[in-house]
PDB file of N, CA and C in Angstrom:
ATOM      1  N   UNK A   1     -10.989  31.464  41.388  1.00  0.00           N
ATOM      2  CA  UNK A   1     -12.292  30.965  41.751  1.00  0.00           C
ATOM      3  C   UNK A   1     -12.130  29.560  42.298  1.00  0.00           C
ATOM      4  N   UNK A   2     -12.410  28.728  43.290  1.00  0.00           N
ATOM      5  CA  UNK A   2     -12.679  27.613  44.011  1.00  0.00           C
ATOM      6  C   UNK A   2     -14.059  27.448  43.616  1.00  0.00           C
ATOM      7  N   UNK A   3     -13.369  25.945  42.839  1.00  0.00           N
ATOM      8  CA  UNK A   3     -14.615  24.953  42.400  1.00  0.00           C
ATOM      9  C   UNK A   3     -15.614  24.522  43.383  1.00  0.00           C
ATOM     10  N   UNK A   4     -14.495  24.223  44.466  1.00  0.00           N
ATOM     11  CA  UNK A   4     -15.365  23.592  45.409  1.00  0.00           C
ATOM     12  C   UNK A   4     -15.705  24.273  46.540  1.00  0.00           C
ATOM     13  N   UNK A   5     -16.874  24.663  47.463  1.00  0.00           N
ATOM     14  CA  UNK A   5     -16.866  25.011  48.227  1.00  0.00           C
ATOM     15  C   UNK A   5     -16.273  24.751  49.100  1.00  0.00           C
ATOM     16  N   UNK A   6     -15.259  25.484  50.354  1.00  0.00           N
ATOM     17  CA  UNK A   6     -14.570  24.399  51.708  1.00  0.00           C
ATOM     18  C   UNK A   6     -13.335  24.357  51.355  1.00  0.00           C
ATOM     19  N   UNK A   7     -12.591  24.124  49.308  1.00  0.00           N
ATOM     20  CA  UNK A   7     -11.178  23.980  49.048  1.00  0.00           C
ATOM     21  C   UNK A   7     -10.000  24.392  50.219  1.00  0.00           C
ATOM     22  N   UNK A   8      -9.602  23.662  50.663  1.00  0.00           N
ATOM     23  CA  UNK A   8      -8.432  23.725  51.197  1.00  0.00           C
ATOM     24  C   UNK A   8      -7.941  24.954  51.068  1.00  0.00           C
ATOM     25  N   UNK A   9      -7.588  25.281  49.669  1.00  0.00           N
ATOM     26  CA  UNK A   9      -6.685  26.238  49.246  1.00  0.00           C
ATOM     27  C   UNK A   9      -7.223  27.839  49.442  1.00  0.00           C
ATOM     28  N   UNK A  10      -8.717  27.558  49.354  1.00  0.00           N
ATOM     29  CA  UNK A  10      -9.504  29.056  49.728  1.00  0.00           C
ATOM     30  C   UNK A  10      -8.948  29.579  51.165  1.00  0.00           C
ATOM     31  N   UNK A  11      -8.930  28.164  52.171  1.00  0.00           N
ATOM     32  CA  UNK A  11      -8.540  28.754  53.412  1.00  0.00           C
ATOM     33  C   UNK A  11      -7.148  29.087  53.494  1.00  0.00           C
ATOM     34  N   UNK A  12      -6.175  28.437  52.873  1.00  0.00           N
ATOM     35  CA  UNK A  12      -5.314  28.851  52.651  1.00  0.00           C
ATOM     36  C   UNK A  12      -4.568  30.637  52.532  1.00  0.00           C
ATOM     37  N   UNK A  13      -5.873  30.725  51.455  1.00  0.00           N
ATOM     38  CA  UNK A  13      -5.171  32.137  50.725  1.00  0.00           C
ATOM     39  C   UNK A  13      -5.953  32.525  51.482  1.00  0.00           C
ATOM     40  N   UNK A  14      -7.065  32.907  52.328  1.00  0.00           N
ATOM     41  CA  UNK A  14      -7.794  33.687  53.115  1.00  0.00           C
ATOM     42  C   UNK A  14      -6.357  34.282  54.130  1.00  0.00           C
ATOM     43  N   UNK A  15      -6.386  32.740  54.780  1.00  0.00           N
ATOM     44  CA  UNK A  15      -5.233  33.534  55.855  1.00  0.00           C
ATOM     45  C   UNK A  15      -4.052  33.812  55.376  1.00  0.00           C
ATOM     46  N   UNK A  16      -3.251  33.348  54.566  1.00  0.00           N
ATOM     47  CA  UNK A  16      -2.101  34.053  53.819  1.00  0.00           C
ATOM     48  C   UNK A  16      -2.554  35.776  53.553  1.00  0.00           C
ATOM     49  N   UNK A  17      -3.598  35.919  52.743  1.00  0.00           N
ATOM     50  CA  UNK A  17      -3.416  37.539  52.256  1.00  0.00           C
ATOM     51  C   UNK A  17      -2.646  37.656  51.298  1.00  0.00           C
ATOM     52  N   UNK A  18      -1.503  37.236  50.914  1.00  0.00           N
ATOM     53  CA  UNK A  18      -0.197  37.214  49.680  1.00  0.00           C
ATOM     54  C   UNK A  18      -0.141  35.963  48.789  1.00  0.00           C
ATOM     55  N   UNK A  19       0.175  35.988  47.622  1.00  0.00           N
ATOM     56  CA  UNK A  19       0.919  34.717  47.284  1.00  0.00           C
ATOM     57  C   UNK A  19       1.823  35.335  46.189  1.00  0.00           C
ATOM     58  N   UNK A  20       2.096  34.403  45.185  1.00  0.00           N
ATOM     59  CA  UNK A  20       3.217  34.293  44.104  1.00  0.00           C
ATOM     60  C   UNK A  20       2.314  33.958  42.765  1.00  0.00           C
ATOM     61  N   UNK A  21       2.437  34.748  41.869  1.00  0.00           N
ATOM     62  CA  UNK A  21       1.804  33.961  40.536  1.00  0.00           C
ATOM     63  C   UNK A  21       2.700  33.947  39.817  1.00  0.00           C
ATOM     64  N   UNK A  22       3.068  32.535  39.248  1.00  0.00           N
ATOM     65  CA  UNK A  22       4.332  32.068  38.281  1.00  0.00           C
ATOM     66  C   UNK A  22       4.030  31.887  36.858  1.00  0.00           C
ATOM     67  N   UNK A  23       4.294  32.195  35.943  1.00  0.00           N
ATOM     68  CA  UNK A  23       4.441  31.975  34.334  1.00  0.00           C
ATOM     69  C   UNK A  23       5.731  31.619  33.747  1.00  0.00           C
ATOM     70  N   UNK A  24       5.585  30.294  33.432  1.00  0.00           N
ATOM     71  CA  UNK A  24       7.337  30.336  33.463  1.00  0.00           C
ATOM     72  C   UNK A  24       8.193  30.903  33.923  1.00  0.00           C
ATOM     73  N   UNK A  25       8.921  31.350  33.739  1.00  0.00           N
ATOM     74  CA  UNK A  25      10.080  32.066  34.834  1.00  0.00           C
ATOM     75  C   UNK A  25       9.857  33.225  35.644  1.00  0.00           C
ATOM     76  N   UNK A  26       8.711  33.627  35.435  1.00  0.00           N
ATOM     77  CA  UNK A  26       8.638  35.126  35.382  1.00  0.00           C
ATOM     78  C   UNK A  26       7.572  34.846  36.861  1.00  0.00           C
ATOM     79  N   UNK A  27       8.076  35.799  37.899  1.00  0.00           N
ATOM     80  CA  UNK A  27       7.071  35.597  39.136  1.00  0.00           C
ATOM     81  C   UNK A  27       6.437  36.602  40.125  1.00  0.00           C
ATOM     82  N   UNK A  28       5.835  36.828  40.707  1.00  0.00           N
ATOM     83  CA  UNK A  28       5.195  37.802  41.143  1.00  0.00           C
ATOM     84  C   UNK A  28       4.468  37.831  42.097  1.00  0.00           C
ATOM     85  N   UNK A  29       4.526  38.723  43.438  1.00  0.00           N
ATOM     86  CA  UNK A  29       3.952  39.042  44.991  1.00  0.00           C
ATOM     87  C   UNK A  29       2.472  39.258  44.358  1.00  0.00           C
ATOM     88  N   UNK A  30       1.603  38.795  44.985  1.00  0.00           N
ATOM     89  CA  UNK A  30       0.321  39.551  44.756  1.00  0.00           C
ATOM     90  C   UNK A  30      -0.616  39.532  46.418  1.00  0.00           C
ATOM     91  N   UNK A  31      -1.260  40.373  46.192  1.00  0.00           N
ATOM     92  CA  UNK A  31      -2.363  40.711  47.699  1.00  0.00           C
ATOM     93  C   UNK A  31      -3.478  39.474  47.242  1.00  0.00           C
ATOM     94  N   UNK A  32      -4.338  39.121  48.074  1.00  0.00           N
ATOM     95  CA  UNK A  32      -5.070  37.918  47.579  1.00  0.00           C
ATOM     96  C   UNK A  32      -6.220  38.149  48.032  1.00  0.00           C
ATOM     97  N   UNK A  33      -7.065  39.225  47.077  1.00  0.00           N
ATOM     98  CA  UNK A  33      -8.304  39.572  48.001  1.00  0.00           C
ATOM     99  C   UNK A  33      -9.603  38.845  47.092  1.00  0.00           C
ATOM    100  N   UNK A  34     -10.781  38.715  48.320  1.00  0.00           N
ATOM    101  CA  UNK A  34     -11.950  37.835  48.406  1.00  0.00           C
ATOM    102  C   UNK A  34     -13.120  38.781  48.018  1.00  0.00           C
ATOM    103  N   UNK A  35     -13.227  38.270  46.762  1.00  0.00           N
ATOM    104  CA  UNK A  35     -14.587  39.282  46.582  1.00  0.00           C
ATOM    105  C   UNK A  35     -15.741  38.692  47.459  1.00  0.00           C
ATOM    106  N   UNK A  36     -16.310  39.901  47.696  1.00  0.00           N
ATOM    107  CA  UNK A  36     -17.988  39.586  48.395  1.00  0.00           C
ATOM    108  C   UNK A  36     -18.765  38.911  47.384  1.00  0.00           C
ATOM    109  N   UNK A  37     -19.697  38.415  47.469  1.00  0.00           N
ATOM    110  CA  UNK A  37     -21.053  37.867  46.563  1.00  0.00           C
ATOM    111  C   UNK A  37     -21.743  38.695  45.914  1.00  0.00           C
ATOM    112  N   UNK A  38     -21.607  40.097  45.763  1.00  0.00           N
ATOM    113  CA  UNK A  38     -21.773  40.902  44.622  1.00  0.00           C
ATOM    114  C   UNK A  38     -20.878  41.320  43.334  1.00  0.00           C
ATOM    115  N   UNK A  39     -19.568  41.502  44.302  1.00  0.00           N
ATOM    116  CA  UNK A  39     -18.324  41.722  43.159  1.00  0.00           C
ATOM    117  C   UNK A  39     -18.209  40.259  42.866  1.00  0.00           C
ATOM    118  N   UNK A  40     -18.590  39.519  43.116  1.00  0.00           N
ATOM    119  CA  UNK A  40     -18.021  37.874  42.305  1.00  0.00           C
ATOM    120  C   UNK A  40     -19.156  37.788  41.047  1.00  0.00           C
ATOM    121  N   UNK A  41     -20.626  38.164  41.451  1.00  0.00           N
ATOM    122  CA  UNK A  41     -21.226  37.830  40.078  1.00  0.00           C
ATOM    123  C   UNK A  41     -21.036  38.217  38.490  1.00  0.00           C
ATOM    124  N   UNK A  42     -20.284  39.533  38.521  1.00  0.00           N
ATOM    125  CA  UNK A  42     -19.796  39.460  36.846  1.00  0.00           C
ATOM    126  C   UNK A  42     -18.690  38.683  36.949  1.00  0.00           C
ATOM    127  N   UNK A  43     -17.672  38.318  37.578  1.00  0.00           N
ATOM    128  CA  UNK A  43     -16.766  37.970  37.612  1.00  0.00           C
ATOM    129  C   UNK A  43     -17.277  36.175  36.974  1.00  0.00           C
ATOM    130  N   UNK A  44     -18.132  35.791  37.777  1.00  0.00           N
ATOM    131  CA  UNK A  44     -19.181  34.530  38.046  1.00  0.00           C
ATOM    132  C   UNK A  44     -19.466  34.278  36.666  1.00  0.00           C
ATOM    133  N   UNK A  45     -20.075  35.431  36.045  1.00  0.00           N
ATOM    134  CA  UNK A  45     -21.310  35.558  34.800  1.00  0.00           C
ATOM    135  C   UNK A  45     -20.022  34.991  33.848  1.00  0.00           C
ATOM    136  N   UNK A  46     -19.469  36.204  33.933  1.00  0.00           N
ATOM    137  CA  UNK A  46     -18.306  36.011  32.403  1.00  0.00           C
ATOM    138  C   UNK A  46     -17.534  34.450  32.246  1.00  0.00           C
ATOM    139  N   UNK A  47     -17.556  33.617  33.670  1.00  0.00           N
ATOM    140  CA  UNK A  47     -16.778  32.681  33.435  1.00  0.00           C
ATOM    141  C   UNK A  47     -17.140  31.510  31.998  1.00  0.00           C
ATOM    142  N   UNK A  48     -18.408  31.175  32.088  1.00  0.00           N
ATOM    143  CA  UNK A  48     -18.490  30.175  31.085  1.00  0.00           C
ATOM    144  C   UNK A  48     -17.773  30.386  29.315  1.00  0.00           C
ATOM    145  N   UNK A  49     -18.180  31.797  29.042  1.00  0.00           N
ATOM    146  CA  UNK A  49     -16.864  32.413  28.040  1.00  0.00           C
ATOM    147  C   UNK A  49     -15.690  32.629  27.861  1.00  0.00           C
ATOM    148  N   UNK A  50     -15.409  33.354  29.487  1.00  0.00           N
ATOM    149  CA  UNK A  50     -13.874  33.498  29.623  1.00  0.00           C
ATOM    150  C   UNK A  50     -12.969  31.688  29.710  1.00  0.00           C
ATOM    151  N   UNK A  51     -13.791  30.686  30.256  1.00  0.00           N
ATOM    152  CA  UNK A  51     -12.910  29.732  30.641  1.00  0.00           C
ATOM    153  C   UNK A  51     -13.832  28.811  30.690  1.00  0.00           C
ATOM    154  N   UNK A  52     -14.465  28.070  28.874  1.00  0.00           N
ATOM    155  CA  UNK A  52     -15.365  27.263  28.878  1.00  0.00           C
ATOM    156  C   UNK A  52     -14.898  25.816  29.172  1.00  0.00           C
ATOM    157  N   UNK A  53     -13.765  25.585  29.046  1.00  0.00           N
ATOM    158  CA  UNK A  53     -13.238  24.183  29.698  1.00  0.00           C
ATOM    159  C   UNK A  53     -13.682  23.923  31.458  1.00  0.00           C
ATOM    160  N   UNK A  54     -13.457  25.037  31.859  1.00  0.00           N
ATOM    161  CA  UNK A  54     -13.961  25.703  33.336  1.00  0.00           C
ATOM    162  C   UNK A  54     -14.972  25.182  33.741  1.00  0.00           C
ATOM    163  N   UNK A  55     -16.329  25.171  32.721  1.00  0.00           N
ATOM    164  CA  UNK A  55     -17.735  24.672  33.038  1.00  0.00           C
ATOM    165  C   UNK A  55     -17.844  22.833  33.368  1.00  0.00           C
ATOM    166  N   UNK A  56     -17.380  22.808  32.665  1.00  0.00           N
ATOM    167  CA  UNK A  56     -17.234  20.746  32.659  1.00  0.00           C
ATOM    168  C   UNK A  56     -16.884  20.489  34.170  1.00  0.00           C
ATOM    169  N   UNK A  57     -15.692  21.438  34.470  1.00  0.00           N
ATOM    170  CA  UNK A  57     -14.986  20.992  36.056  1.00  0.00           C
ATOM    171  C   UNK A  57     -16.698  20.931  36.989  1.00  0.00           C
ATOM    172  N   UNK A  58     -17.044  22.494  36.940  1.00  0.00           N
ATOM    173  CA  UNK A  58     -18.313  23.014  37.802  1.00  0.00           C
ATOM    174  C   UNK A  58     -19.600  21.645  37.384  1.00  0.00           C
ATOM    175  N   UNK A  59     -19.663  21.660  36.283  1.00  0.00           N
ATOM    176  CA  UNK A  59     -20.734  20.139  35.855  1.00  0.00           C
ATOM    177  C   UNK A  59     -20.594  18.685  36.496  1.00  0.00           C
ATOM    178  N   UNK A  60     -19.575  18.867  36.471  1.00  0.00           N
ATOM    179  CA  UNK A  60     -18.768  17.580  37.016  1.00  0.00           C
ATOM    180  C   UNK A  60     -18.636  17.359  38.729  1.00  0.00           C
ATOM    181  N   UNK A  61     -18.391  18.597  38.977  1.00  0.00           N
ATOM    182  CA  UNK A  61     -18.445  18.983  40.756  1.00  0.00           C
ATOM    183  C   UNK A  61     -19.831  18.901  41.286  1.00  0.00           C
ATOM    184  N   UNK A  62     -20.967  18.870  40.180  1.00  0.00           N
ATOM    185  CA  UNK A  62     -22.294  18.777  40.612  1.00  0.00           C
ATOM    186  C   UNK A  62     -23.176  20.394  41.134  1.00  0.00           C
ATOM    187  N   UNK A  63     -22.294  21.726  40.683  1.00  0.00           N
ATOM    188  CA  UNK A  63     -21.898  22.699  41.147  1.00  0.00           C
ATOM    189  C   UNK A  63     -23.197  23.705  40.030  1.00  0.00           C
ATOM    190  N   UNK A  64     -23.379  23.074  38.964  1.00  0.00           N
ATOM    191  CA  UNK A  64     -24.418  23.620  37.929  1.00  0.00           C
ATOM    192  C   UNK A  64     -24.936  22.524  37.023  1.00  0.00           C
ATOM    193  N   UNK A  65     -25.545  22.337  36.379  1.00  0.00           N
ATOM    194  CA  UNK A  65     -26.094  20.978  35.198  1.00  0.00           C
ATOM    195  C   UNK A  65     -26.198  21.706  34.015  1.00  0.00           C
ATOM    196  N   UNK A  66     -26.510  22.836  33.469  1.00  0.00           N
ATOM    197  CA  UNK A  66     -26.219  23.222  32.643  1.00  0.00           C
ATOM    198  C   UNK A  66     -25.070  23.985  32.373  1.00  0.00           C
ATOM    199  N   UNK A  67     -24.577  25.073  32.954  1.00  0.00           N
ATOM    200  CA  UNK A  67     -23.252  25.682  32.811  1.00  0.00           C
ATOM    201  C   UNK A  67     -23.403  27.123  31.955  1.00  0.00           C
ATOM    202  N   UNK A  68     -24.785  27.535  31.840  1.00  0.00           N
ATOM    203  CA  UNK A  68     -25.244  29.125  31.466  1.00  0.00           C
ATOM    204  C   UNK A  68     -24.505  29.854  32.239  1.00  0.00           C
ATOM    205  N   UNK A  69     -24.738  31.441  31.496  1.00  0.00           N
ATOM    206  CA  UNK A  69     -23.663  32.499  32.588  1.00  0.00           C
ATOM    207  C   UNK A  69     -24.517  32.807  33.628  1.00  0.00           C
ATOM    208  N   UNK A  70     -25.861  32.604  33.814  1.00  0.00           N
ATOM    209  CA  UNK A  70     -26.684  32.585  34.719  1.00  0.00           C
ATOM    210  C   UNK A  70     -26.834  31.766  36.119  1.00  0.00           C
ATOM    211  N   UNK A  71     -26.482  30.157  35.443  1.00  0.00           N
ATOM    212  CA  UNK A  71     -25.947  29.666  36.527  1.00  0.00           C
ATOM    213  C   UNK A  71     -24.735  29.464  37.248  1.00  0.00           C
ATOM    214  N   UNK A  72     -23.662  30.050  36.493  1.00  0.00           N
ATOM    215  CA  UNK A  72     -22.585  30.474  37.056  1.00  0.00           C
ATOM    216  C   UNK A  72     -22.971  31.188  37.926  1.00  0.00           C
ATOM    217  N   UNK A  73     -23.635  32.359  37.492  1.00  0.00           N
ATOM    218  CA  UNK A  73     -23.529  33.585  38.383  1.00  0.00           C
ATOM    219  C   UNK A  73     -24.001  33.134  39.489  1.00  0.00           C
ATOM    220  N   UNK A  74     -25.187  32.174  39.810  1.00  0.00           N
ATOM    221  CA  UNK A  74     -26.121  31.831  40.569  1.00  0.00           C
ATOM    222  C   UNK A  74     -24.811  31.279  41.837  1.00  0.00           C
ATOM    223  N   UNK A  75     -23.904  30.849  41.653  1.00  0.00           N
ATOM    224  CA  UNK A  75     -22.926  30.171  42.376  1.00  0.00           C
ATOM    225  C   UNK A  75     -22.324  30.895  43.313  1.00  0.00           C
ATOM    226  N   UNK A  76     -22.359  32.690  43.423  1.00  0.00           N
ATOM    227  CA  UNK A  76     -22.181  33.785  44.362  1.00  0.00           C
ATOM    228  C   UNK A  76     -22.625  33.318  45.329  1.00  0.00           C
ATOM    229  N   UNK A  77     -21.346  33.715  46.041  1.00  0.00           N
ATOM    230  CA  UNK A  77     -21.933  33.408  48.000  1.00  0.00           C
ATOM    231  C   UNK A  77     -21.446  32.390  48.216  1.00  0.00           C
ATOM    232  N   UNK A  78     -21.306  31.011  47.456  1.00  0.00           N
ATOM    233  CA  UNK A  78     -21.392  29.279  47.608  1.00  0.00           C
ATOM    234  C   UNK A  78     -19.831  29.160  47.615  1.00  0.00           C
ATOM    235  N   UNK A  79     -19.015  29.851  46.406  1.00  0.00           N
ATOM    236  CA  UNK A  79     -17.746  29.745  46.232  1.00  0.00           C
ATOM    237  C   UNK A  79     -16.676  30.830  46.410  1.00  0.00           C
ATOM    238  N   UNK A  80     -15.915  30.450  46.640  1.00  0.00           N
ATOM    239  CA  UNK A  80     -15.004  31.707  46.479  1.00  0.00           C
ATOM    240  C   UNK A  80     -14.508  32.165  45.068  1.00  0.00           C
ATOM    241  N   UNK A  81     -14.214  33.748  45.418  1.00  0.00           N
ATOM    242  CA  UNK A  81     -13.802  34.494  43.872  1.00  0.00           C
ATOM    243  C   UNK A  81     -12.740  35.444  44.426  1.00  0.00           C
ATOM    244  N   UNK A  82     -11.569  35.672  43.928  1.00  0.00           N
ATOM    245  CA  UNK A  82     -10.868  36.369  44.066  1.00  0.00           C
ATOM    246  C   UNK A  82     -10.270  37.629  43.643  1.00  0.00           C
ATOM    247  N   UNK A  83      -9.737  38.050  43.646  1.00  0.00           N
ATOM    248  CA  UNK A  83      -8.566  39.159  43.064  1.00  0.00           C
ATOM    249  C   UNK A  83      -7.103  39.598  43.141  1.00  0.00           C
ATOM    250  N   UNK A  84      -6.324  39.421  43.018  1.00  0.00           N
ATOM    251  CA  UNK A  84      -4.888  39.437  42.585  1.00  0.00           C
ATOM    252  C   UNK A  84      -4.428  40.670  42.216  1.00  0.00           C
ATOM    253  N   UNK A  85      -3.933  41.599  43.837  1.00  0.00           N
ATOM    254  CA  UNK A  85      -3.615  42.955  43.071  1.00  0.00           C
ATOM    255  C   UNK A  85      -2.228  42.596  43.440  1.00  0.00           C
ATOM    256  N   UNK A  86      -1.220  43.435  42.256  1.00  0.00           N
ATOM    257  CA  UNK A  86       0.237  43.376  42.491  1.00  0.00           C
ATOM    258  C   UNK A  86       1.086  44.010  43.717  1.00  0.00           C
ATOM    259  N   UNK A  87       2.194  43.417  43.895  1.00  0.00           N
ATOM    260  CA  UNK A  87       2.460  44.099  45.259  1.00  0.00           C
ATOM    261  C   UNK A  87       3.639  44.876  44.372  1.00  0.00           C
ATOM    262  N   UNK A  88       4.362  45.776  44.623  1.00  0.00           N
ATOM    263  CA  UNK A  88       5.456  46.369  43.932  1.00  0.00           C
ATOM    264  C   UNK A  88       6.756  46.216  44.928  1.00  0.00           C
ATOM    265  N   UNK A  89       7.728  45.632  43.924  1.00  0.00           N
ATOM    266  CA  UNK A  89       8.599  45.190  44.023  1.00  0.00           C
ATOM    267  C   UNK A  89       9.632  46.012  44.776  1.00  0.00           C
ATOM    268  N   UNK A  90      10.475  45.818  45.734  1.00  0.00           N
ATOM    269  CA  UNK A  90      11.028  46.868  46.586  1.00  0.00           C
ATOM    270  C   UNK A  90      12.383  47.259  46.023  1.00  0.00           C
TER     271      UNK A  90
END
């Protein structure tokens, strides 16, 4: 998810299509797809639970004032949301 609308890095992975997700040593091809503004709102909703440190960033970005899963969700369309499917290894 891009905090900010415009992030650099959104355009980035738009035109890439691929990247790498690293966990300590361990690393991995992934496809880098852009949900639409419908598939982002559960994705949207669940964030303030899934990743409540998450909300302060968005509060702070000026992005929501309260940080409900409502106004998360409300943030569809504004930001980008992604998905990370695996590529298999050749």
């Amino acid at each position: 998810m891009a905090g900010y609308p415009g992030a650099d890095w959104v355009h980035n992975a738009r035109a890439a299509g691929v990247g790498t997700l690293s966990r300590g040593r361990k690393s991995r091809r992934v496809k880098v797809v852009e949900l639409n503004a419908e598939e982002s709102r559960p994705v949207l909703r669940a964030f303030p639970a899934e990743v409540p440190i998450g909300v302060g960033f968005l509060k702070r970005a000026g992005l929501v004032s309260r940080g409900t899963p409502e106004e998360v969700e409300a943030l569809a369309g504004r930001i980008a949301v992604f998905r990370f499917d695996p590529i298999p290894a050749n």
